[in-house]
C-alpha atoms as a PDB file:
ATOM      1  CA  UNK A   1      93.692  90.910  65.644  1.00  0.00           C
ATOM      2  CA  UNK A   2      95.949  88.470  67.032  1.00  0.00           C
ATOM      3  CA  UNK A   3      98.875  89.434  69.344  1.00  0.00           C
ATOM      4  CA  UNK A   4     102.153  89.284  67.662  1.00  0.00           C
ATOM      5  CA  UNK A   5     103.980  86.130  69.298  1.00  0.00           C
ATOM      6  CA  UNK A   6     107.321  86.325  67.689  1.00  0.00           C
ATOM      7  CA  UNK A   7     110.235  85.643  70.232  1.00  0.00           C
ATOM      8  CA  UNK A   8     113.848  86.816  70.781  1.00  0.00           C
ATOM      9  CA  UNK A   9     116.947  84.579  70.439  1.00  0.00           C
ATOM     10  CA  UNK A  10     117.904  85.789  73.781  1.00  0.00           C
ATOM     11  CA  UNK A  11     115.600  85.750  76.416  1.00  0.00           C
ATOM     12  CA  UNK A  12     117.709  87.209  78.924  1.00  0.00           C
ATOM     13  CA  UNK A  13     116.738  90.724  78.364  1.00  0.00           C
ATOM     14  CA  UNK A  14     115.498  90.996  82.202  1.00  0.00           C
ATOM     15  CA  UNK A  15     119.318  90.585  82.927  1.00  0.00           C
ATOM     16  CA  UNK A  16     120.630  93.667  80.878  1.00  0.00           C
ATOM     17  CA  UNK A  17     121.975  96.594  82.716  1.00  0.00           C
ATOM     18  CA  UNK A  18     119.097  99.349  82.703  1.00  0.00           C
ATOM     19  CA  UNK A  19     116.073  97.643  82.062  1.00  0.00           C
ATOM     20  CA  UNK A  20     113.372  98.903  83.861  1.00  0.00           C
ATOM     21  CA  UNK A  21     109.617  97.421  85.140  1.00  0.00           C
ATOM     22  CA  UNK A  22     106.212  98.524  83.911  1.00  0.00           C
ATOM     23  CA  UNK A  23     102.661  97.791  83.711  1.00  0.00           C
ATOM     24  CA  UNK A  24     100.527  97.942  80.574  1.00  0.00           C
ATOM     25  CA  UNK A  25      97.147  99.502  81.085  1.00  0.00           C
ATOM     26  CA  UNK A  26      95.505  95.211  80.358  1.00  0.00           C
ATOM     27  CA  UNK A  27      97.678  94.510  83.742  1.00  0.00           C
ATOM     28  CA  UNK A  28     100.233  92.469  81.630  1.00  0.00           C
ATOM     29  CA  UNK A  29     104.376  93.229  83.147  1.00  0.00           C
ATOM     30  CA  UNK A  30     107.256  94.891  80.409  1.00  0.00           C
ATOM     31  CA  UNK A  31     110.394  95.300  80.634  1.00  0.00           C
ATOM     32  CA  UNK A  32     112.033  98.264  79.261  1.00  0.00           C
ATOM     33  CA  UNK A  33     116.111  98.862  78.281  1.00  0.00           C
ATOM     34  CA  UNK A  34     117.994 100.609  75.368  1.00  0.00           C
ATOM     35  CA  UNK A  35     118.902  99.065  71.907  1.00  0.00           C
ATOM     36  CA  UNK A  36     122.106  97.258  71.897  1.00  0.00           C
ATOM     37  CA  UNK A  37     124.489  95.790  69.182  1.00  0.00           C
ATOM     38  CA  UNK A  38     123.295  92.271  69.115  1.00  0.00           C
ATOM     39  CA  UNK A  39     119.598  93.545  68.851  1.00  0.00           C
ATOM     40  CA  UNK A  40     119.448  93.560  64.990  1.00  0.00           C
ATOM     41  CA  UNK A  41     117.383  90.230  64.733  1.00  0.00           C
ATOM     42  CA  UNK A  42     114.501  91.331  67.562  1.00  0.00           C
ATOM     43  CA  UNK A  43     114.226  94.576  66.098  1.00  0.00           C
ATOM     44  CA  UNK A  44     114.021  92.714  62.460  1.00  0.00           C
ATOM     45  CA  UNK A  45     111.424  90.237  64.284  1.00  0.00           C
ATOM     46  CA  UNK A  46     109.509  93.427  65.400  1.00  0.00           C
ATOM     47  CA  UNK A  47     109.492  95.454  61.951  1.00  0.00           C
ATOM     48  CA  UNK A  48     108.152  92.047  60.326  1.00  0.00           C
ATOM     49  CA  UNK A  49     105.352  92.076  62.869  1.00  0.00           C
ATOM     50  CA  UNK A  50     104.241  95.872  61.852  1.00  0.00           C
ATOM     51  CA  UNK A  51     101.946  95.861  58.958  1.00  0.00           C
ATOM     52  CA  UNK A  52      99.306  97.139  56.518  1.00  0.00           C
ATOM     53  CA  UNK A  53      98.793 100.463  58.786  1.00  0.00           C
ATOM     54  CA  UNK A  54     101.453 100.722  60.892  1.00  0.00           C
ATOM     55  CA  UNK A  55     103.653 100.318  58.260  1.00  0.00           C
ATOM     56  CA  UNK A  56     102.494 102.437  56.486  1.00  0.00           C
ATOM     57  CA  UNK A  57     102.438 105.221  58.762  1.00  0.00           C
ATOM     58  CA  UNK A  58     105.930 104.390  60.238  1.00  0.00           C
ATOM     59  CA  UNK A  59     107.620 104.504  56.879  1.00  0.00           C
ATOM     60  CA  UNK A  60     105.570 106.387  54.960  1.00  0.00           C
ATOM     61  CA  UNK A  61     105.442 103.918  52.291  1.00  0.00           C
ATOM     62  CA  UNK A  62     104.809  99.988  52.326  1.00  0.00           C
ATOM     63  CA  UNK A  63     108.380  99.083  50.352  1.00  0.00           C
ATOM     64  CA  UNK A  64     110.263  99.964  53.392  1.00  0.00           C
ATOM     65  CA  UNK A  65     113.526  97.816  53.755  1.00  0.00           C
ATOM     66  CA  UNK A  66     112.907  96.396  57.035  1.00  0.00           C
ATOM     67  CA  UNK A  67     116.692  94.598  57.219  1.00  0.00           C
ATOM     68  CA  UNK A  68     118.364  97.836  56.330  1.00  0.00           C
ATOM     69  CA  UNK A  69     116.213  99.460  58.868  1.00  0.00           C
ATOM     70  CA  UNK A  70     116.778  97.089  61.394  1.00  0.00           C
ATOM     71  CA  UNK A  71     120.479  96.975  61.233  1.00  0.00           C
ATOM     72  CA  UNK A  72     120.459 100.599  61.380  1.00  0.00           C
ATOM     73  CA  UNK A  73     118.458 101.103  64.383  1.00  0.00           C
ATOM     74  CA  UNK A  74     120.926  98.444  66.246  1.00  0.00           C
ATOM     75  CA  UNK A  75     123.911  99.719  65.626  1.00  0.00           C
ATOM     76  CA  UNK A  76     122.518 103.252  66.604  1.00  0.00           C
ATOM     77  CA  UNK A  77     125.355 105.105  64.365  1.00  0.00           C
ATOM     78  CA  UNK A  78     125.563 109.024  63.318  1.00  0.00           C
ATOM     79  CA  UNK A  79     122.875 111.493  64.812  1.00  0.00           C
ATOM     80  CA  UNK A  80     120.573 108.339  66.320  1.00  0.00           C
ATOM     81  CA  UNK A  81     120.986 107.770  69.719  1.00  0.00           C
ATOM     82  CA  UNK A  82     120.496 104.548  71.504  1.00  0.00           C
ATOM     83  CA  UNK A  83     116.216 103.587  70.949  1.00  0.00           C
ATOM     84  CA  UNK A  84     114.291 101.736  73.460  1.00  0.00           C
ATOM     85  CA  UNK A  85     112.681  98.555  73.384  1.00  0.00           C
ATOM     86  CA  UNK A  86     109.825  97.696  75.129  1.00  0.00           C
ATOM     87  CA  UNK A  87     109.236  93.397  75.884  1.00  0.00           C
ATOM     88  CA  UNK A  88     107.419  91.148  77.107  1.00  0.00           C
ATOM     89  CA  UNK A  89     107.743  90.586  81.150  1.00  0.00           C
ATOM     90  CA  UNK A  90     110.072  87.273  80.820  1.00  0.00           C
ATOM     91  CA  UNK A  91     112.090  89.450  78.194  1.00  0.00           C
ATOM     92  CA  UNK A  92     111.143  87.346  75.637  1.00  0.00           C
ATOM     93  CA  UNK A  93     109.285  89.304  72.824  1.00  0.00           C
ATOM     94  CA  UNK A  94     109.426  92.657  71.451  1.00  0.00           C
ATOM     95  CA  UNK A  95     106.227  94.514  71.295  1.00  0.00           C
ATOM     96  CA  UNK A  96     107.988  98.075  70.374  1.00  0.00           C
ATOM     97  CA  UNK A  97     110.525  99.723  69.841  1.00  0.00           C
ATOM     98  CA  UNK A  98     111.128 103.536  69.819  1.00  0.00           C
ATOM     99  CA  UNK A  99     114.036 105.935  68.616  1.00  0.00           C
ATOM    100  CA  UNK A 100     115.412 109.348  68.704  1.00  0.00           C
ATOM    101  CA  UNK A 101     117.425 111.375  66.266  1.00  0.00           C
ATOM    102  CA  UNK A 102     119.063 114.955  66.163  1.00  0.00           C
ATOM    103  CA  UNK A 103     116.968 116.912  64.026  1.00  0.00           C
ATOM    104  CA  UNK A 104     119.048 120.186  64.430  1.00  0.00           C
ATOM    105  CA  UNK A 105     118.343 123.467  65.931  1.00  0.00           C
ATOM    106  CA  UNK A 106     118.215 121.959  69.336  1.00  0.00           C
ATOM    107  CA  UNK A 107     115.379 119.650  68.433  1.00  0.00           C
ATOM    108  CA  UNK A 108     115.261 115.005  68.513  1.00  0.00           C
ATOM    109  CA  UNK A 109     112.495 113.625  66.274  1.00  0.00           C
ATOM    110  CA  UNK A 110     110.657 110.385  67.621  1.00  0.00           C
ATOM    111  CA  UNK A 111     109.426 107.524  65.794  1.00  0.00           C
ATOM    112  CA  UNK A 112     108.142 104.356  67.039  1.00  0.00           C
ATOM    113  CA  UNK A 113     107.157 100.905  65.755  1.00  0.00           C
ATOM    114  CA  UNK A 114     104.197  98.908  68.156  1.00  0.00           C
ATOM    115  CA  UNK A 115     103.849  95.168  66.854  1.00  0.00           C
ATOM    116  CA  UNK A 116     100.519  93.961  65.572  1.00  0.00           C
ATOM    117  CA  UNK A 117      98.123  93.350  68.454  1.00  0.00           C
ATOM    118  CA  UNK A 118      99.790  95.075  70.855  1.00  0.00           C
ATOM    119  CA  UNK A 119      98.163  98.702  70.196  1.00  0.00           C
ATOM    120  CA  UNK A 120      96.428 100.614  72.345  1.00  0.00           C
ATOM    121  CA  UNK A 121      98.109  98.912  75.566  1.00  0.00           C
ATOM    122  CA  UNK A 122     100.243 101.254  76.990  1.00  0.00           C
ATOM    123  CA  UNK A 123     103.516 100.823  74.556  1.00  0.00           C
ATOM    124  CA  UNK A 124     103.780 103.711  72.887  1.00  0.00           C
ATOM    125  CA  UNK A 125     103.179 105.477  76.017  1.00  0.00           C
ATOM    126  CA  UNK A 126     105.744 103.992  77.596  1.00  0.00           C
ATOM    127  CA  UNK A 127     108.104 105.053  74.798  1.00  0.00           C
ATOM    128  CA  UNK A 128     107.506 108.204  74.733  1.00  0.00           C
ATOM    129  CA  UNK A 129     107.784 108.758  78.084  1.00  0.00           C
ATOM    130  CA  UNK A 130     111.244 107.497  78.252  1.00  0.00           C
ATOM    131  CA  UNK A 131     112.409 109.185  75.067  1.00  0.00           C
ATOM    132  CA  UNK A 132     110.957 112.813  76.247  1.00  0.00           C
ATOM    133  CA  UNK A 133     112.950 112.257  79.922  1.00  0.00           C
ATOM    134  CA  UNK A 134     116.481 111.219  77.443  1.00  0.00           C
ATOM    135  CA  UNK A 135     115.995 114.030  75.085  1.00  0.00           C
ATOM    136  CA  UNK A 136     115.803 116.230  77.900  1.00  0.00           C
ATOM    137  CA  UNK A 137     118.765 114.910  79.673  1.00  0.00           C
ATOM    138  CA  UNK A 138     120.854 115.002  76.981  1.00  0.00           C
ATOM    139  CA  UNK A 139     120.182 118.769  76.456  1.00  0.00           C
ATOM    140  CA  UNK A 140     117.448 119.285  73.616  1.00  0.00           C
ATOM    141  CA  UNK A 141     114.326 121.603  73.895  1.00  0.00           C
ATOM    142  CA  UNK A 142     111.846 119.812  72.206  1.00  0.00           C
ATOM    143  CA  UNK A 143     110.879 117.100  70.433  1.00  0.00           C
ATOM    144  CA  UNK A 144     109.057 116.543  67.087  1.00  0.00           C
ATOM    145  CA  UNK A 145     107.205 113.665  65.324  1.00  0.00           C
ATOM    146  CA  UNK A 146     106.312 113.790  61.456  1.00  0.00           C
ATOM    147  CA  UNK A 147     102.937 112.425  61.431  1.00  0.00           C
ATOM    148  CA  UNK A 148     100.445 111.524  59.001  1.00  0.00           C
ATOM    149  CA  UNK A 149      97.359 113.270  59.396  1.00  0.00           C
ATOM    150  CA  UNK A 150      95.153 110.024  59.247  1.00  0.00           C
ATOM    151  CA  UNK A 151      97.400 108.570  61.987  1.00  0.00           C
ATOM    152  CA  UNK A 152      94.810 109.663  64.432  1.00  0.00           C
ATOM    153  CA  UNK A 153      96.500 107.271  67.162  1.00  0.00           C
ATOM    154  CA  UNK A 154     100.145 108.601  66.980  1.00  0.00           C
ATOM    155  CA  UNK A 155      98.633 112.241  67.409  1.00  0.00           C
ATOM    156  CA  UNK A 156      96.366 111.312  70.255  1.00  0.00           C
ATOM    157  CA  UNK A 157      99.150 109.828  71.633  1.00  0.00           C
ATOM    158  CA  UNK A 158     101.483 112.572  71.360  1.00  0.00           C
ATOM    159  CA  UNK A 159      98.676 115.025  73.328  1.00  0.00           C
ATOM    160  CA  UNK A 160      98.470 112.737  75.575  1.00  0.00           C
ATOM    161  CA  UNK A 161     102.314 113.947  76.715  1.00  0.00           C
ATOM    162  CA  UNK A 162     101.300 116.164  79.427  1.00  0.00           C
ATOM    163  CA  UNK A 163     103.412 119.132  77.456  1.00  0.00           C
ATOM    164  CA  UNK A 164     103.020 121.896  75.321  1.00  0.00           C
ATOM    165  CA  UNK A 165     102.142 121.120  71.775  1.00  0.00           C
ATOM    166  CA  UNK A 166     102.648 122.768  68.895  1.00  0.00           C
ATOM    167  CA  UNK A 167     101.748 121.746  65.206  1.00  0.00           C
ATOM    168  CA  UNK A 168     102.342 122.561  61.515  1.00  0.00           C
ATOM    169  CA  UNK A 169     101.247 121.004  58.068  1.00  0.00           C
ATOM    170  CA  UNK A 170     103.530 120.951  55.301  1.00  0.00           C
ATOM    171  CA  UNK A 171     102.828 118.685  52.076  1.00  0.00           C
ATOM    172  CA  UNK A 172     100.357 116.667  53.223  1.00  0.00           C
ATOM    173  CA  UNK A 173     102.872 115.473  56.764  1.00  0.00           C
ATOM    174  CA  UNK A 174     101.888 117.160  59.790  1.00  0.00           C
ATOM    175  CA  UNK A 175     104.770 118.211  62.520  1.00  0.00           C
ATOM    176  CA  UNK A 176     104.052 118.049  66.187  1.00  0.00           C
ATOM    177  CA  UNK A 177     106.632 119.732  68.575  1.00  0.00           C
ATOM    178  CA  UNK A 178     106.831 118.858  72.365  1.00  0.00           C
ATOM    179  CA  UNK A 179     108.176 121.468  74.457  1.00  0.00           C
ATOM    180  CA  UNK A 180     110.750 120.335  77.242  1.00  0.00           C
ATOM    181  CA  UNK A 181     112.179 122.161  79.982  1.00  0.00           C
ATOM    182  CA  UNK A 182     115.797 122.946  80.635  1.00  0.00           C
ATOM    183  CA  UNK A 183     116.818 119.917  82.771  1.00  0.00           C
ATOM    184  CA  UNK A 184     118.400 121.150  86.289  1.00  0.00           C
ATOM    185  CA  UNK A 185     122.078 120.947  86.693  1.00  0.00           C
ATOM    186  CA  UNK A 186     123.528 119.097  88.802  1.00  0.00           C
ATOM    187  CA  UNK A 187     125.467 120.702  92.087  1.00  0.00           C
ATOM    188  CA  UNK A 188     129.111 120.730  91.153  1.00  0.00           C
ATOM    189  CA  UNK A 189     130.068 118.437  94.230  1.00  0.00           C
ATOM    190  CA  UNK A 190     127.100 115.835  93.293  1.00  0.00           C
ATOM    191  CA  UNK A 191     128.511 112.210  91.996  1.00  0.00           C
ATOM    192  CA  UNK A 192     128.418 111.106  88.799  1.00  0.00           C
ATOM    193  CA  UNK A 193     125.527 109.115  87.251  1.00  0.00           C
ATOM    194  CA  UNK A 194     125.749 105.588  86.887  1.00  0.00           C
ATOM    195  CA  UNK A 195     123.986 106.367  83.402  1.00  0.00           C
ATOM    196  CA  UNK A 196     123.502 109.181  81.213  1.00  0.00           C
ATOM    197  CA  UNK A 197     120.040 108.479  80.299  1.00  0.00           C
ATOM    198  CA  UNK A 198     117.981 108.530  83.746  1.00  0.00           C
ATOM    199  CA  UNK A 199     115.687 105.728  83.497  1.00  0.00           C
ATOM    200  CA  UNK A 200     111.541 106.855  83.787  1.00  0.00           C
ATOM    201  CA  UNK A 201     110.367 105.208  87.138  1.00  0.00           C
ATOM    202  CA  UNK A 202     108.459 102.028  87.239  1.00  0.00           C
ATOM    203  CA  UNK A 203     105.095 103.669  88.507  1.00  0.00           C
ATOM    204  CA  UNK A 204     106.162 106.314  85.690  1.00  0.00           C
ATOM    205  CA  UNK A 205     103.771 108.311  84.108  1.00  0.00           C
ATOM    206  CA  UNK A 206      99.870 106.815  82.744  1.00  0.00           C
ATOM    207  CA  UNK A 207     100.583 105.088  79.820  1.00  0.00           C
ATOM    208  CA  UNK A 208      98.688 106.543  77.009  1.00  0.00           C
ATOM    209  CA  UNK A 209      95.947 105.042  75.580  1.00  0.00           C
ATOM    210  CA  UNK A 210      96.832 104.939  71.962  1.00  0.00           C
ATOM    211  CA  UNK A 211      99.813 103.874  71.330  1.00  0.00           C
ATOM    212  CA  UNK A 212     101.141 103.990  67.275  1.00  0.00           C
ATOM    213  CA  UNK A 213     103.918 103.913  65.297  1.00  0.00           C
ATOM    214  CA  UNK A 214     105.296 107.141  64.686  1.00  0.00           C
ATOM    215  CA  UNK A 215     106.810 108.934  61.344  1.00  0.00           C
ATOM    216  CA  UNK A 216     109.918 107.909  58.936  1.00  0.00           C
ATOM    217  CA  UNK A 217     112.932 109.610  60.758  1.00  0.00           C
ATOM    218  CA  UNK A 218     114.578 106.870  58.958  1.00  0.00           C
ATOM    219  CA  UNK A 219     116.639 105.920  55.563  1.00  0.00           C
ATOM    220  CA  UNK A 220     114.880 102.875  55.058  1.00  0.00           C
ATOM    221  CA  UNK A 221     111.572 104.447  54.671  1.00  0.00           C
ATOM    222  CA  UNK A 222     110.662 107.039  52.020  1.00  0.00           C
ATOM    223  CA  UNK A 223     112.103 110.125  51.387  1.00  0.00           C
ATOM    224  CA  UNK A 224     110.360 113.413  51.757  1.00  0.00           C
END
């Protein structure tokens, strides 16, 4: 399949506060930052790049509204924190995106979206690494991810973690929880961050080798 070769408006991603470098298991450079505001359009440019499949498996349907869920991911309003985006090395194209919301009881649910061609690089990976290290930080003990159980790639990917798994089936959507540790406090005397949401290092962890979108955890997609 062809690699997705849609483009930003901006390329001056590699400029944003926060981004951070990584390698994709092909070798190629990313850059890696949070959603802002004015994202709206890239993330709409990366949800019409996700099809058939992924799609499918993202929204749980193939209707999805794509602009609703776009704007809705940008602004980052209610329970959603801000997702992560995951571009090209000149900052130029969006080849995923990934998100986190507060699914109660001390618990964020993940999702992400991985453009068409760019599977089984390292993206997803990359995601989730970053998403487990900000749900931690911000105080939640595990994650989960509604999956489809012919989604064979987001659930390899979500083993993959390097943490302790647990999973359920419940009308035909399977949930996978990923335990997290308590993250240390910091001494009393310490300075403050310069962000809340420490950044995974650019050597980080492997990237995983299938990377997939993950379940709804969104209005624009089906309900369940």
């Amino acid at each position: 399949m062809k690699a997705a070769t849609h483009r930003t408006t901006d390329p001056r991603s590699a400029d944003l506060v926060g981004t951070s470098r990584h390698t994709l298991s092909t070798g190629e450079p990313v850059l890696v930052r949070d959603v802002v505001p004015g994202d709206e359009a890239r993330l709409l440019g990366l949800l019409e790049h996700v099809t058939g499949d992924s799609r499918w498996f993202r929204f749980f349907t193939g209707g999805a509204d794509i602009h609703k869920a776009a704007a809705i991911e940008a602004r980052g309003d209610g329970d959603r924190g801000p997702g992560v985006l995951v571009l090209s090395g000149d900052g130029a194209t969006v080849l995923g995106h990934g998100m986190c919301v507060d699914a109660g009881g001390g618990e964020a649910e993940v999702a992400f979206e991985v453009a068409d061609g760019h599977h089984r690089r390292g993206v997803g990976g990359i995601m989730l690494q970053h998403l487990l290290v900000r749900a931690r930080a911000d105080g939640f003990t595990g994650v989960v991810a509604e999956v489809l159980p012919s989604n064979r790639d987001m659930l390899d990917l979500l083993a993959s973690s390097g943490r302790e798994l647990r999973s359920t089936t419940a009308g035909g959507i399977r949930s996978v929880r990923i335990t997290l540790a308590p993250a240390p406090r910091a001494p009393a005397s310490a300075a403050a961050p310069v962000s809340s949401h420490p950044v995974v290092p650019a050597s980080g962890p492997p990237d995983a080798v299938a990377p997939a979108p993950g379940g709804p955890a969104d209005p624009a997609g089906t309900s369940r």
